[in-house]
N, C-alpha and C. Protein backbone atom coordinates (compact mmCIF):
# COMPACT_ATOMS: atom_id res chain seq x y z
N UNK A 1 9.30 35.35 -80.29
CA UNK A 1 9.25 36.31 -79.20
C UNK A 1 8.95 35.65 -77.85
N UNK A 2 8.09 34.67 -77.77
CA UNK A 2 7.86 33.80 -76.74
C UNK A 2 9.21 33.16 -75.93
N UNK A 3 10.29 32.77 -76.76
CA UNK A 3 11.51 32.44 -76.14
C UNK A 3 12.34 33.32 -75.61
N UNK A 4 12.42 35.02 -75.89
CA UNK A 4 12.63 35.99 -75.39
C UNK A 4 11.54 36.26 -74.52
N UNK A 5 10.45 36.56 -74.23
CA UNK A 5 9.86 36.64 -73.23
C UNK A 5 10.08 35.68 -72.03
N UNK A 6 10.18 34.45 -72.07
CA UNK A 6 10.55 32.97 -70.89
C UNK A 6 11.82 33.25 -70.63
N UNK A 7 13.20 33.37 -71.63
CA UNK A 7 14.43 33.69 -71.24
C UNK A 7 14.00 35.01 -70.00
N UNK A 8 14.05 36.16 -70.48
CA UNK A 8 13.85 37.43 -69.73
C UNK A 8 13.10 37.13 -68.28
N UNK A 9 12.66 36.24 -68.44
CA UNK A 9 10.84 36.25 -67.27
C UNK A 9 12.18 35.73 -66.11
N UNK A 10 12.13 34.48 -66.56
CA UNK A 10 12.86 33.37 -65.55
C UNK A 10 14.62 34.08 -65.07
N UNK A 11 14.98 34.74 -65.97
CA UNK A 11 16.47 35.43 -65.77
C UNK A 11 16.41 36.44 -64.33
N UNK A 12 15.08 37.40 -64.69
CA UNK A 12 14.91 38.70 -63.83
C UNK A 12 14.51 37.76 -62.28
N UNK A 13 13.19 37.28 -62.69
CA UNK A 13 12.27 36.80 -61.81
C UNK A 13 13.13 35.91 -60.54
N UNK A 14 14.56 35.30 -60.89
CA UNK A 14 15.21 34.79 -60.26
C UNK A 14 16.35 35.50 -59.67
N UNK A 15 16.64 36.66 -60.69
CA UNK A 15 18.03 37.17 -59.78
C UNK A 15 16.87 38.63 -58.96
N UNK A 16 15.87 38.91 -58.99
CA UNK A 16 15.24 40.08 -58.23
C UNK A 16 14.68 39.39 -57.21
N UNK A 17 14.33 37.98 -57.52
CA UNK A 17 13.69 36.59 -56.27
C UNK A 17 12.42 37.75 -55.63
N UNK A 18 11.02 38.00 -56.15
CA UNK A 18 10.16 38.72 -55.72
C UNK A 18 9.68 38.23 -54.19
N UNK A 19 10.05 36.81 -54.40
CA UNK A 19 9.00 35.74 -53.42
C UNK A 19 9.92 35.67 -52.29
N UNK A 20 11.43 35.37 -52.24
CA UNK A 20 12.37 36.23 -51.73
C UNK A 20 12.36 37.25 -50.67
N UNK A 21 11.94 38.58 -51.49
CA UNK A 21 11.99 39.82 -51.54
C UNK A 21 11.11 40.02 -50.49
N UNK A 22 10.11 39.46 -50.35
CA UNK A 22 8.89 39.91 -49.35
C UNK A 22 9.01 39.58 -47.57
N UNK A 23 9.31 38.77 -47.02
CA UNK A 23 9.87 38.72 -45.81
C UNK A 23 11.09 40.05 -45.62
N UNK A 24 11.29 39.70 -46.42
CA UNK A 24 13.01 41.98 -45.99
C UNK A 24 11.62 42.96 -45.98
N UNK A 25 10.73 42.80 -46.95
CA UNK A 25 10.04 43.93 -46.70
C UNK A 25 9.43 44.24 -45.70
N UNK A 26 8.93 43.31 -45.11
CA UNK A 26 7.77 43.04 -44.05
C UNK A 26 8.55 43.87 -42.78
N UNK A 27 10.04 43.27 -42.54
CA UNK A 27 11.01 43.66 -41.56
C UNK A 27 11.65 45.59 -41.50
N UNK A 28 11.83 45.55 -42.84
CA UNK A 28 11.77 46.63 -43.25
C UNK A 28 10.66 47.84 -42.97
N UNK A 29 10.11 47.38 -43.13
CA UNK A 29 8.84 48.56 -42.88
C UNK A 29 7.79 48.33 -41.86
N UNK A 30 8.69 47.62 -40.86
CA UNK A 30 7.78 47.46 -39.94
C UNK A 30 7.47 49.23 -39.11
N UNK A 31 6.33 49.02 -38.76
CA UNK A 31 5.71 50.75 -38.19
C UNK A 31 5.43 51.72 -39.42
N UNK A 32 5.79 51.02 -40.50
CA UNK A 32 5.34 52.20 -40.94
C UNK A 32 3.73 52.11 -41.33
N UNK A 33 2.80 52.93 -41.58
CA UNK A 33 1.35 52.95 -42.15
C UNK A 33 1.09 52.34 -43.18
N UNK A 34 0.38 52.35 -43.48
CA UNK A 34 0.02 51.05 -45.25
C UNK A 34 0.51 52.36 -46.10
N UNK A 35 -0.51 53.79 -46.29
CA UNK A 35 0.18 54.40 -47.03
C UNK A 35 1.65 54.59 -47.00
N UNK A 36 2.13 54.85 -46.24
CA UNK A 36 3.59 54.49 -46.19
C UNK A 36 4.42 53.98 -46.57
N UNK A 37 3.60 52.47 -46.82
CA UNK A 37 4.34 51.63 -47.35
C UNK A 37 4.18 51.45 -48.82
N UNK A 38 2.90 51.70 -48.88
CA UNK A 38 2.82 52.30 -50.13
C UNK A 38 3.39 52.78 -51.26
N UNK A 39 3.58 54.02 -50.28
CA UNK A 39 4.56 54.70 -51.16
C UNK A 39 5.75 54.76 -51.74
N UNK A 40 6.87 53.82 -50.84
CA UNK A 40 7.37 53.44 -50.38
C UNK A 40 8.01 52.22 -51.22
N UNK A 41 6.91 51.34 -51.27
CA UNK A 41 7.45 50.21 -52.55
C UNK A 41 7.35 50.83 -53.95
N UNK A 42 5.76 51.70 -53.60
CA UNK A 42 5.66 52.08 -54.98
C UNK A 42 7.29 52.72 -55.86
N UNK A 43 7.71 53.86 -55.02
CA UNK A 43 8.48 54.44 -55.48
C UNK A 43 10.04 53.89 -55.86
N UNK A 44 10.08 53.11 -54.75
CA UNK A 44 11.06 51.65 -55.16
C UNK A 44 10.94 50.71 -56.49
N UNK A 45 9.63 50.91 -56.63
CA UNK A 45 9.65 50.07 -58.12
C UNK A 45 9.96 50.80 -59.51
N UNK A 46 9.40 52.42 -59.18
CA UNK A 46 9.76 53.18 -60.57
C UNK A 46 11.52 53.93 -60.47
N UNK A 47 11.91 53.46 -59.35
CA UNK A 47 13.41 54.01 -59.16
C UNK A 47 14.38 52.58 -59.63
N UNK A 48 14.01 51.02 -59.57
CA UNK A 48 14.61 50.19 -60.20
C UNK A 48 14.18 49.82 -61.35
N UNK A 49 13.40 50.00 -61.61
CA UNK A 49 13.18 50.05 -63.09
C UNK A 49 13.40 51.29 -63.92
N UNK A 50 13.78 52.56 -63.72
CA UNK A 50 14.74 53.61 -63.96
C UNK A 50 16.21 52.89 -64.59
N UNK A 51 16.80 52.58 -63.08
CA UNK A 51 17.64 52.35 -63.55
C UNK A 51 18.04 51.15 -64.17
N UNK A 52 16.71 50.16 -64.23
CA UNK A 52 17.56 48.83 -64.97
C UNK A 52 17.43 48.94 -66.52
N UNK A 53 16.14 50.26 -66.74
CA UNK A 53 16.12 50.68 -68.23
C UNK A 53 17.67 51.52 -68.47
N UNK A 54 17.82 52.22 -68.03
CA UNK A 54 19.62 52.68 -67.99
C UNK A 54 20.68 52.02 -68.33
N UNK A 55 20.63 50.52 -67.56
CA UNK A 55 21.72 49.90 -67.34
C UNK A 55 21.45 49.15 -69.02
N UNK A 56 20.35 48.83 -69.32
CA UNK A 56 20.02 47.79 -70.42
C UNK A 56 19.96 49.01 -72.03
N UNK A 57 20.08 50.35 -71.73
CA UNK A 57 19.92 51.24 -72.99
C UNK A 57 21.41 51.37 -73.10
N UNK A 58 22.24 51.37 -71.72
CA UNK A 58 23.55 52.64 -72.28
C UNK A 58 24.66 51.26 -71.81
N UNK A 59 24.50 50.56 -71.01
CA UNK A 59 25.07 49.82 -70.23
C UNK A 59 26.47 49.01 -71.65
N UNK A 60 26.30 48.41 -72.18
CA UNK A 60 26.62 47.79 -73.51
C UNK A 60 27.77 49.32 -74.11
N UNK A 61 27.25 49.96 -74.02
CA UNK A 61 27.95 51.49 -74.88
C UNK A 61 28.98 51.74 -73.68
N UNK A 62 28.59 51.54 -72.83
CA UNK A 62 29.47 52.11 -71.35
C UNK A 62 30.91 51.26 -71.46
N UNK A 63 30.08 49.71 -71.57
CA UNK A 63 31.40 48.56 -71.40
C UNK A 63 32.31 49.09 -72.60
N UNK A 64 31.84 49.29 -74.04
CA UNK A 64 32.92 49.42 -75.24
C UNK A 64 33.67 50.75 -74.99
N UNK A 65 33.14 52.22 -74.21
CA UNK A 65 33.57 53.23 -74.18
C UNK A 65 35.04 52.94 -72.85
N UNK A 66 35.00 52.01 -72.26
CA UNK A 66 36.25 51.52 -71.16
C UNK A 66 37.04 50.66 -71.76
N UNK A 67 36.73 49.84 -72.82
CA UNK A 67 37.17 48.79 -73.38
C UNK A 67 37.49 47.36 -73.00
N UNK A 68 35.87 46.98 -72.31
CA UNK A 68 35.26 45.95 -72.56
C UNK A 68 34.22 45.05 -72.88
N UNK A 69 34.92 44.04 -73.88
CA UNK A 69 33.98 43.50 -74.91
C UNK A 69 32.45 42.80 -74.06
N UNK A 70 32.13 42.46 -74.74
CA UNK A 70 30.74 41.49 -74.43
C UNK A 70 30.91 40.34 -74.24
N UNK A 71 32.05 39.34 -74.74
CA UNK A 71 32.24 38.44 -74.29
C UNK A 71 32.88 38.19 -72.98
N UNK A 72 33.52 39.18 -72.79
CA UNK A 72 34.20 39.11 -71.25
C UNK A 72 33.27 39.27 -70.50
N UNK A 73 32.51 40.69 -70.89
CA UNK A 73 31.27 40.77 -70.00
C UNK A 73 30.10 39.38 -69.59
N UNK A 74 30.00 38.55 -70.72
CA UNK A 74 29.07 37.80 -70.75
C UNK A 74 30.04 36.62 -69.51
N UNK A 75 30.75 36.26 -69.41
CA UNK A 75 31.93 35.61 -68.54
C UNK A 75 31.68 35.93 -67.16
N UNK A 76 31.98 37.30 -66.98
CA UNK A 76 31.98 37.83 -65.48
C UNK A 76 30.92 38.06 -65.58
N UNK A 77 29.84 38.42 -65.98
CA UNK A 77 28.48 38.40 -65.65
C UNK A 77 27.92 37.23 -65.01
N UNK A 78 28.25 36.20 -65.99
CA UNK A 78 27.68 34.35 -65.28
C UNK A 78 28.46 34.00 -64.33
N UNK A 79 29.51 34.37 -63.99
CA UNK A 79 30.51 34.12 -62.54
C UNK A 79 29.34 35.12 -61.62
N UNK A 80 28.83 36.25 -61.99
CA UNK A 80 28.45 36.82 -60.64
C UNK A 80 27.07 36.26 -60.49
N UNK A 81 26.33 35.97 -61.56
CA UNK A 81 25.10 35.18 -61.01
C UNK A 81 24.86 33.66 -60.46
N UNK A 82 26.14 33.17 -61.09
CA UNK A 82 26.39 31.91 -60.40
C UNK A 82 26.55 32.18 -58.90
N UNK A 83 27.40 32.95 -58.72
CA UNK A 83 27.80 33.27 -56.81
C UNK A 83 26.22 33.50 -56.22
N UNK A 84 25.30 34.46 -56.90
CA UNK A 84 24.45 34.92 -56.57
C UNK A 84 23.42 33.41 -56.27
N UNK A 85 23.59 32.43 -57.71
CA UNK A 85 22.85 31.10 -57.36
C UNK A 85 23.40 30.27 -55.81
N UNK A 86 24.92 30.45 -55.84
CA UNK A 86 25.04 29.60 -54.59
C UNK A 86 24.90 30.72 -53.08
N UNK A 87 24.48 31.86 -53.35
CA UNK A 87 23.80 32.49 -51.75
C UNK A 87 22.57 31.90 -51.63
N UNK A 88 21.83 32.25 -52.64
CA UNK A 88 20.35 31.17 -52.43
C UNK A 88 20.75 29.87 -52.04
N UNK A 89 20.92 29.03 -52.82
CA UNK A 89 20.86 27.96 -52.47
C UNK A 89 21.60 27.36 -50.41
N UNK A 90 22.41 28.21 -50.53
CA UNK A 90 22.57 28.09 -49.04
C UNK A 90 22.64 29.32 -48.10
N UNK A 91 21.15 29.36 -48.52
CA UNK A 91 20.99 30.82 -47.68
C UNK A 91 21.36 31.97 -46.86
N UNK A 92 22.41 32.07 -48.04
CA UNK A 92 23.11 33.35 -47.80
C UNK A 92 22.85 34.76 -48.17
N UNK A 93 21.70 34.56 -49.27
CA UNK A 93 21.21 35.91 -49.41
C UNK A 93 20.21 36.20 -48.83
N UNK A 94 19.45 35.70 -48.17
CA UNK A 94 18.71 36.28 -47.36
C UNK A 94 19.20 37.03 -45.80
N UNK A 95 20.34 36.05 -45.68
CA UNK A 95 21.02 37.01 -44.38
C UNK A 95 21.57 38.04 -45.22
N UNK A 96 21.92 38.63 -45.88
CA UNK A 96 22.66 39.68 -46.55
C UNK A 96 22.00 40.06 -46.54
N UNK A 97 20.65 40.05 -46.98
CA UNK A 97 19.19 41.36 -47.12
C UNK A 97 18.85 41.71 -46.03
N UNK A 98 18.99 40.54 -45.46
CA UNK A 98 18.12 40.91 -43.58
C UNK A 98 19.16 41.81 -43.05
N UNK A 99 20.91 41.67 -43.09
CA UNK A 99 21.96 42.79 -43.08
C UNK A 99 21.64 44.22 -43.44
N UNK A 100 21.53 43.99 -45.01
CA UNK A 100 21.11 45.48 -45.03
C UNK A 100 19.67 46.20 -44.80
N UNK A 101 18.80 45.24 -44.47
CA UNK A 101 17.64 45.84 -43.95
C UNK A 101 17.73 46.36 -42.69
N UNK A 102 18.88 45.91 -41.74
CA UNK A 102 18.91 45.97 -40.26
C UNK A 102 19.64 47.31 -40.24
N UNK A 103 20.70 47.26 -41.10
CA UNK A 103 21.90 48.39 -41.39
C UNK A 103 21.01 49.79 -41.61
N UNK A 104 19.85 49.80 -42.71
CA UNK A 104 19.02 51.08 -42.79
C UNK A 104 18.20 51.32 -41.36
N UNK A 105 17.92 50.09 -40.73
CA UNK A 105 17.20 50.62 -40.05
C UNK A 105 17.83 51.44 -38.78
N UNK A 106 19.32 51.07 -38.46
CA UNK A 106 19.86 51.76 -37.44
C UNK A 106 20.56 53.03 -38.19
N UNK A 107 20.07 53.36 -38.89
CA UNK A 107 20.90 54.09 -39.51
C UNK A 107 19.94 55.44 -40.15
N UNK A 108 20.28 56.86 -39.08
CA UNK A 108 18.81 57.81 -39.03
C UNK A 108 18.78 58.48 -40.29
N UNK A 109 17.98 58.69 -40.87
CA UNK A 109 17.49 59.92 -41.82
C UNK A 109 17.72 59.21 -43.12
N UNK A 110 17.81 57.50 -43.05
CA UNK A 110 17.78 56.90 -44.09
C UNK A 110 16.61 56.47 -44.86
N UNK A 111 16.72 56.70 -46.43
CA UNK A 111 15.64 56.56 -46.85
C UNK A 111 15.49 54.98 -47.41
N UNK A 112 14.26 53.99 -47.05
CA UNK A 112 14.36 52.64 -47.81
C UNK A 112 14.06 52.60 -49.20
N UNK A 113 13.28 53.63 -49.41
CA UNK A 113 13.13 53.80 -50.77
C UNK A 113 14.41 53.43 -51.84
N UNK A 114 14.99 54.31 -51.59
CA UNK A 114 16.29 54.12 -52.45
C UNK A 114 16.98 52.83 -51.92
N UNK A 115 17.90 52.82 -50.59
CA UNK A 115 18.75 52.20 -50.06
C UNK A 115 17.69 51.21 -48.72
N UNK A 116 17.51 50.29 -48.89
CA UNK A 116 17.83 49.01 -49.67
C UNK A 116 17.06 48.64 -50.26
N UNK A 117 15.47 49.49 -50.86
CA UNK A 117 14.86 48.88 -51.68
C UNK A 117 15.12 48.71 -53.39
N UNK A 118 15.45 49.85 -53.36
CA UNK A 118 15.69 50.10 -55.22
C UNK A 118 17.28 49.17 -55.27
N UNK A 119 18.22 49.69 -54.60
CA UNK A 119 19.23 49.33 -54.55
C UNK A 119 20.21 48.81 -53.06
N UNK A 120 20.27 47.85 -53.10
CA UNK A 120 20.64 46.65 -53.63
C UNK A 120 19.36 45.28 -53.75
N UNK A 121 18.09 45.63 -53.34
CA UNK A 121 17.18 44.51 -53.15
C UNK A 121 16.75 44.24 -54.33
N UNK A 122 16.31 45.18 -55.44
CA UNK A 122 15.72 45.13 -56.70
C UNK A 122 16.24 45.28 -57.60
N UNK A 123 17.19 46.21 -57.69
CA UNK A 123 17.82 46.87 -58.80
C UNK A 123 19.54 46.47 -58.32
N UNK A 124 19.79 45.15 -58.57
CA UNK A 124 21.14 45.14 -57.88
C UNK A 124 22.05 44.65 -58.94
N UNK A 125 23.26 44.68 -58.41
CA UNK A 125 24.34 44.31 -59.61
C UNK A 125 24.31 42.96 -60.86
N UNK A 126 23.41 42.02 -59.67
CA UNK A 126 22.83 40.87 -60.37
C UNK A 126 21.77 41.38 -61.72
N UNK A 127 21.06 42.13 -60.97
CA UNK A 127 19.78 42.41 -62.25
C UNK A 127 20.30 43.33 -63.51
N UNK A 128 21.34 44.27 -62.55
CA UNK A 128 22.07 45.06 -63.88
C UNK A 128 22.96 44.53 -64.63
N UNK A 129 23.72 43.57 -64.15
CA UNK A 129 24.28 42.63 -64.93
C UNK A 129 23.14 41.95 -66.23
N UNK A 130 22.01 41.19 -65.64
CA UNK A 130 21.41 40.65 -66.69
C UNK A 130 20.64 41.30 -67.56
N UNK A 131 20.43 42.71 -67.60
CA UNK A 131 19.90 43.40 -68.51
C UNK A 131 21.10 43.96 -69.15
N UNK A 132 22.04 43.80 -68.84
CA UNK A 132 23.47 44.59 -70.25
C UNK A 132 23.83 43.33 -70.93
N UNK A 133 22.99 42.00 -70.55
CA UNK A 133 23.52 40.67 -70.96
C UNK A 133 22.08 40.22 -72.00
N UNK A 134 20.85 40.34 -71.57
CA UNK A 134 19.82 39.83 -71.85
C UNK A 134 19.52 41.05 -73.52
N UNK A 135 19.99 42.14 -73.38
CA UNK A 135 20.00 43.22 -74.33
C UNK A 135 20.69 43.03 -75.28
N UNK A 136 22.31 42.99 -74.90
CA UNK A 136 23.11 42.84 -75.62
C UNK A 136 22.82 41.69 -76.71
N UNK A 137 22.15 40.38 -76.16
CA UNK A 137 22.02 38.95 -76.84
C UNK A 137 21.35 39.26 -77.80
N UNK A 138 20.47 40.54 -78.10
CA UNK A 138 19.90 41.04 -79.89
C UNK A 138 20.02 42.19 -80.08
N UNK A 139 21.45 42.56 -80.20
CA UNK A 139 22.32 43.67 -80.85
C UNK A 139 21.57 43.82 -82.45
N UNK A 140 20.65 45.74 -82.29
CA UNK A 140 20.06 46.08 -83.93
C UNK A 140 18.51 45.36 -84.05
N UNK A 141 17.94 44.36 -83.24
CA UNK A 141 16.77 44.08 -83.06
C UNK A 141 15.85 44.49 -81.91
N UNK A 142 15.86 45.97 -82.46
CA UNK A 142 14.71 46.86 -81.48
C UNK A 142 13.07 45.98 -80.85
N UNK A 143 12.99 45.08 -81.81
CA UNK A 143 11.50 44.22 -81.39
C UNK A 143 12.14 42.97 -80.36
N UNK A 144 13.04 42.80 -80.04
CA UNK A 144 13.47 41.86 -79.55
C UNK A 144 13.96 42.30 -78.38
N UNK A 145 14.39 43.73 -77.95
CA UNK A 145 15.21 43.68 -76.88
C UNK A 145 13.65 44.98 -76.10
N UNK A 146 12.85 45.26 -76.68
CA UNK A 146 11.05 45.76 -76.17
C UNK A 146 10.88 44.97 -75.71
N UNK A 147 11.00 43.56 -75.96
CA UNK A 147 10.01 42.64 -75.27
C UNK A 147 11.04 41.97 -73.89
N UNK A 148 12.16 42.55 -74.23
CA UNK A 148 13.36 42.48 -72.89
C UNK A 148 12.77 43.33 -71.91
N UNK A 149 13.02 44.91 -72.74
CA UNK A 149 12.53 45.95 -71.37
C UNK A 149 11.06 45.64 -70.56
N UNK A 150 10.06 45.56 -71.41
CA UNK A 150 8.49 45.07 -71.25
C UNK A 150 8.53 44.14 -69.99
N UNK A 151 9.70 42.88 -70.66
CA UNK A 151 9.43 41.50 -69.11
C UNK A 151 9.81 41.93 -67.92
N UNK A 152 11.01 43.04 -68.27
CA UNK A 152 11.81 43.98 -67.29
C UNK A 152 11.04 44.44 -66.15
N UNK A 153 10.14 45.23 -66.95
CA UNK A 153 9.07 45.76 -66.24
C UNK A 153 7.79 44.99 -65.81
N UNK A 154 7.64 44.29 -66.40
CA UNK A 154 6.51 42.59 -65.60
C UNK A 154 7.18 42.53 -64.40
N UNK A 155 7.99 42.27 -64.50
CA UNK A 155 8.96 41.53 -63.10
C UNK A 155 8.91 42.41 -61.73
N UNK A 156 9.10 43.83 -62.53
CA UNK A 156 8.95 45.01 -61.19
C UNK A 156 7.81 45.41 -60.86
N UNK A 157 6.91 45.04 -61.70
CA UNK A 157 5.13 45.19 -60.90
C UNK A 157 5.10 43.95 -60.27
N UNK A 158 5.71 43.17 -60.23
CA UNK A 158 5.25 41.33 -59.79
C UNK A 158 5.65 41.50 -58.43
N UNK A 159 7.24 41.73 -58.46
CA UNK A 159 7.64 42.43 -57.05
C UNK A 159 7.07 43.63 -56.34
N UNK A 160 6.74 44.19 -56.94
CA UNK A 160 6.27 45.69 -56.34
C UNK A 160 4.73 44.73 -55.82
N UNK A 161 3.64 44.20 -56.52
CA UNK A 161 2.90 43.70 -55.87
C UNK A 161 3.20 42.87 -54.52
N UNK A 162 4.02 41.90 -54.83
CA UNK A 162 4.78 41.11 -53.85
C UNK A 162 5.36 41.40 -52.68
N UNK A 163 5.23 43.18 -52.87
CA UNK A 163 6.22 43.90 -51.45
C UNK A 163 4.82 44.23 -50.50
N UNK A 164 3.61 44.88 -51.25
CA UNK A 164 2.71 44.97 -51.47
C UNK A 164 1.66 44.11 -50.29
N UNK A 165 1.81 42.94 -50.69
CA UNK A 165 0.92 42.08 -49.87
C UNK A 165 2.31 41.34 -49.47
N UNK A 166 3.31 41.69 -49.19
CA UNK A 166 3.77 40.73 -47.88
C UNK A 166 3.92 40.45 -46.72
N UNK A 167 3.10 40.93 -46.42
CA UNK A 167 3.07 40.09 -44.61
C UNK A 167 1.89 39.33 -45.09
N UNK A 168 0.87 39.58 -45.66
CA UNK A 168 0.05 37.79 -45.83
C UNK A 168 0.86 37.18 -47.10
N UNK A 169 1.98 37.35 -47.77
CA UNK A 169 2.43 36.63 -48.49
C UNK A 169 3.32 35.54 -47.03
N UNK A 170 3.70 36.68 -46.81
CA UNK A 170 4.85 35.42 -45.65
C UNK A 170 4.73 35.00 -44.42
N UNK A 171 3.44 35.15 -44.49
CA UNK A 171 2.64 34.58 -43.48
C UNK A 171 1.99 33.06 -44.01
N UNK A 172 1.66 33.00 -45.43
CA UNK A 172 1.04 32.07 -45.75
C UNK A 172 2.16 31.10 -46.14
N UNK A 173 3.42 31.13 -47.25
CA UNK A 173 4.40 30.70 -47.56
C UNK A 173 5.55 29.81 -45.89
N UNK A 174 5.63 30.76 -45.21
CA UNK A 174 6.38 30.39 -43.76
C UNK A 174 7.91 30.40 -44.13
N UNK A 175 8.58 30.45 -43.49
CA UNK A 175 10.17 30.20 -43.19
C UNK A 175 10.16 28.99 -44.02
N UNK A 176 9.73 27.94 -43.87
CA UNK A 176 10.54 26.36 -44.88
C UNK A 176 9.76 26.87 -46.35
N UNK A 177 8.19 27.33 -46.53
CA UNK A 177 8.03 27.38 -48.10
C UNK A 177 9.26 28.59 -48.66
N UNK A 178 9.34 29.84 -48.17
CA UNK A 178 10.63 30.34 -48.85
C UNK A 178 11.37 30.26 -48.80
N UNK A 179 12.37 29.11 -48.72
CA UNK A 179 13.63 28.76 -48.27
C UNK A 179 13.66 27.62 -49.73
N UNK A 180 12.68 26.89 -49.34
CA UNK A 180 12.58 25.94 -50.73
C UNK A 180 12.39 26.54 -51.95
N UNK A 181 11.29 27.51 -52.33
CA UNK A 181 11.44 28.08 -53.59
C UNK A 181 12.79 28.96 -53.96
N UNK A 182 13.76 29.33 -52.48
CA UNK A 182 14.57 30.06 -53.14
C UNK A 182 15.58 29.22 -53.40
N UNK A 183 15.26 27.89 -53.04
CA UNK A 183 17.00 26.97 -53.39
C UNK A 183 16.23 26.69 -54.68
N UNK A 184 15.01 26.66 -55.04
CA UNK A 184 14.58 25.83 -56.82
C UNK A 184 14.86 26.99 -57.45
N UNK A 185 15.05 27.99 -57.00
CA UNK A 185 15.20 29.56 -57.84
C UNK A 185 16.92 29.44 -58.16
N UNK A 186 17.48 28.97 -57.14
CA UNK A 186 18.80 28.85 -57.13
C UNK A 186 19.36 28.18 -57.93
N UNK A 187 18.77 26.95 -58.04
CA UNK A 187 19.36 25.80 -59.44
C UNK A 187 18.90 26.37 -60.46
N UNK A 188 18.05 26.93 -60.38
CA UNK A 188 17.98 27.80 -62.30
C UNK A 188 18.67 28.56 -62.30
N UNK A 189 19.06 29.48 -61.51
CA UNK A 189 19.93 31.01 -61.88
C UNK A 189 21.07 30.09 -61.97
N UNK A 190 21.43 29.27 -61.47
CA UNK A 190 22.77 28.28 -61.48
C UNK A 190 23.07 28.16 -63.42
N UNK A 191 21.65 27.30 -63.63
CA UNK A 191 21.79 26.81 -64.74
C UNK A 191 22.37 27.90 -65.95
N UNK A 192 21.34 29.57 -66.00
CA UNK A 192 21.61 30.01 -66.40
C UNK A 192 23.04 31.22 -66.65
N UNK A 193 23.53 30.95 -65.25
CA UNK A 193 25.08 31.39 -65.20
C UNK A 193 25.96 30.39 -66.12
N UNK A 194 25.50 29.39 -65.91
CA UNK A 194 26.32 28.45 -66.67
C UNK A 194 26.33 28.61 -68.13
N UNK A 195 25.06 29.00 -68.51
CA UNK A 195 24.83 29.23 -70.22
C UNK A 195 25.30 30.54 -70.22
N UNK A 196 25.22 31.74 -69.36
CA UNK A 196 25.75 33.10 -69.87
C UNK A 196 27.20 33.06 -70.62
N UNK A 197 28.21 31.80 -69.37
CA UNK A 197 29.48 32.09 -69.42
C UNK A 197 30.34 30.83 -70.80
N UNK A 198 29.34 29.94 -70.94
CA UNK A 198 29.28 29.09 -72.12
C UNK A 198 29.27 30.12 -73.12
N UNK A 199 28.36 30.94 -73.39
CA UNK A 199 28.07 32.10 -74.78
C UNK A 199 29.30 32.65 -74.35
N UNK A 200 29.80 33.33 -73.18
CA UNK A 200 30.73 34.12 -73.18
C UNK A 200 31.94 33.75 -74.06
N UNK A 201 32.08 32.28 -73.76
CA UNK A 201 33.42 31.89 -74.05
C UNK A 201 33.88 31.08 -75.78
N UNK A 202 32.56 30.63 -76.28
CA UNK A 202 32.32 30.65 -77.21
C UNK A 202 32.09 31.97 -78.16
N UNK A 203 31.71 33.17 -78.12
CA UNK A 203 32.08 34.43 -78.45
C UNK A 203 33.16 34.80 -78.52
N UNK A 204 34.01 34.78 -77.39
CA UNK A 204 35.05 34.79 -77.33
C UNK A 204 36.18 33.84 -78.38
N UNK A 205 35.56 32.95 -78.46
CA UNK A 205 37.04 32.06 -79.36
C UNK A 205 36.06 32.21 -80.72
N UNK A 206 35.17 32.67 -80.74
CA UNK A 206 34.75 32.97 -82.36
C UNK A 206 35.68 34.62 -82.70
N UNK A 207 35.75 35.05 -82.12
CA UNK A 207 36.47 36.67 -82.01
C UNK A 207 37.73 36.33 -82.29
N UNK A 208 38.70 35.29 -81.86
CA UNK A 208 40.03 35.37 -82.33
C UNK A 208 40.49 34.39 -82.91
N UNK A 209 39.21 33.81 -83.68
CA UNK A 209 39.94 32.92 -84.62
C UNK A 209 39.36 33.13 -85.78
């Protein structure tokens, strides 16, 4: 269970990037009150973890009900977290967040809660991707894919703390410390796109031969 717990930890923890995550927030919610903000992340955290329990219960049933397999999925899944590894690494996702953080903010009667915190900052195609991938990998082993949802949910209190205290998070870290942890975040999500789409393709030629 320990190797499912480290797989899950390091999978989420890198494509949700908590450490990341906290400079958009800071920008994001600037003016608003602590309770505010409060509330605010809080509710952002039980609205992506909503739906990444969704994506990781039905997500798998969804792909076979359109008619596609898991190995394809597992393929285009590691193509999109690989892309996702090379925005980090040349910091391209952080201008994309700072985009859509700027986009809500000119934009009246918008709520951050949902748009851009739950979705696309936390709960994004990357993370829903790796929970219909990280689930799928123990198809019928209910104790195995608990301790999936469980890290699931580690990850979104880690961030939700992380949104939490960030302005002394990114105050203390600075512009060069998060820039560096997100390119070392980057060569792992790298690594592990690479192994998604390895299983993919090996699944795949076990299926038609």
């Amino acid at each position: 269970m320990i190797d499912i717990f480290l797989l899950t930890f390091a999978t989420m923890f890198v494509v949700i990037d908590p450490i990341g995550l906290a400079p958009i927030t800071v920008s994001l919610l600037n003016g608003h009150s602590f309770a505010s903000k409060r509330r605010i992340i809080i509710g952002a955290g039980i609205i992506s973890f909503s739906i990444l329990l969704v994506f990781g219960l039905v997500g798998e049933a969804f792909l076979h009900a359109i008619g596609i397999g898991m190995p394809a999925f597992r393929i285009s899944g590691g193509i999109l977290l690989f892309l996702t590894a090379v925005e980090m690494l040349f910091e391209k996702r952080q201008e994309r967040r700072a985009k859509s953080s700027d986009d809500t903010q000119n934009t009246p009667q918008s709520d951050p809660m949902v748009f851009p915190l739950s979705m696309p900052l936390m709960a994004g195609p990357g993370a829903m991707t790796s929970m219909i991938l990280l689930v799928g990998n123990y198809q019928g082993d209910i104790a195995s894919q608990s301790v999936v949802f469980l890290t699931m949910a580690l990850v979104i209190i880690i961030t939700v703390m992380s949104a939490l205290l960030a302005n002394r998070f990114a105050h203390i870290m600075g512009d060069t410390g998060t820039q560096l942890i997100n390119r070392i975040f980057g060569v792992l999500l790298a690594a592990l796109s690479v192994q998604f789409i390895a299983d993919g393709i090996n699944a795949y030629i076990s299926a038609v031969t």
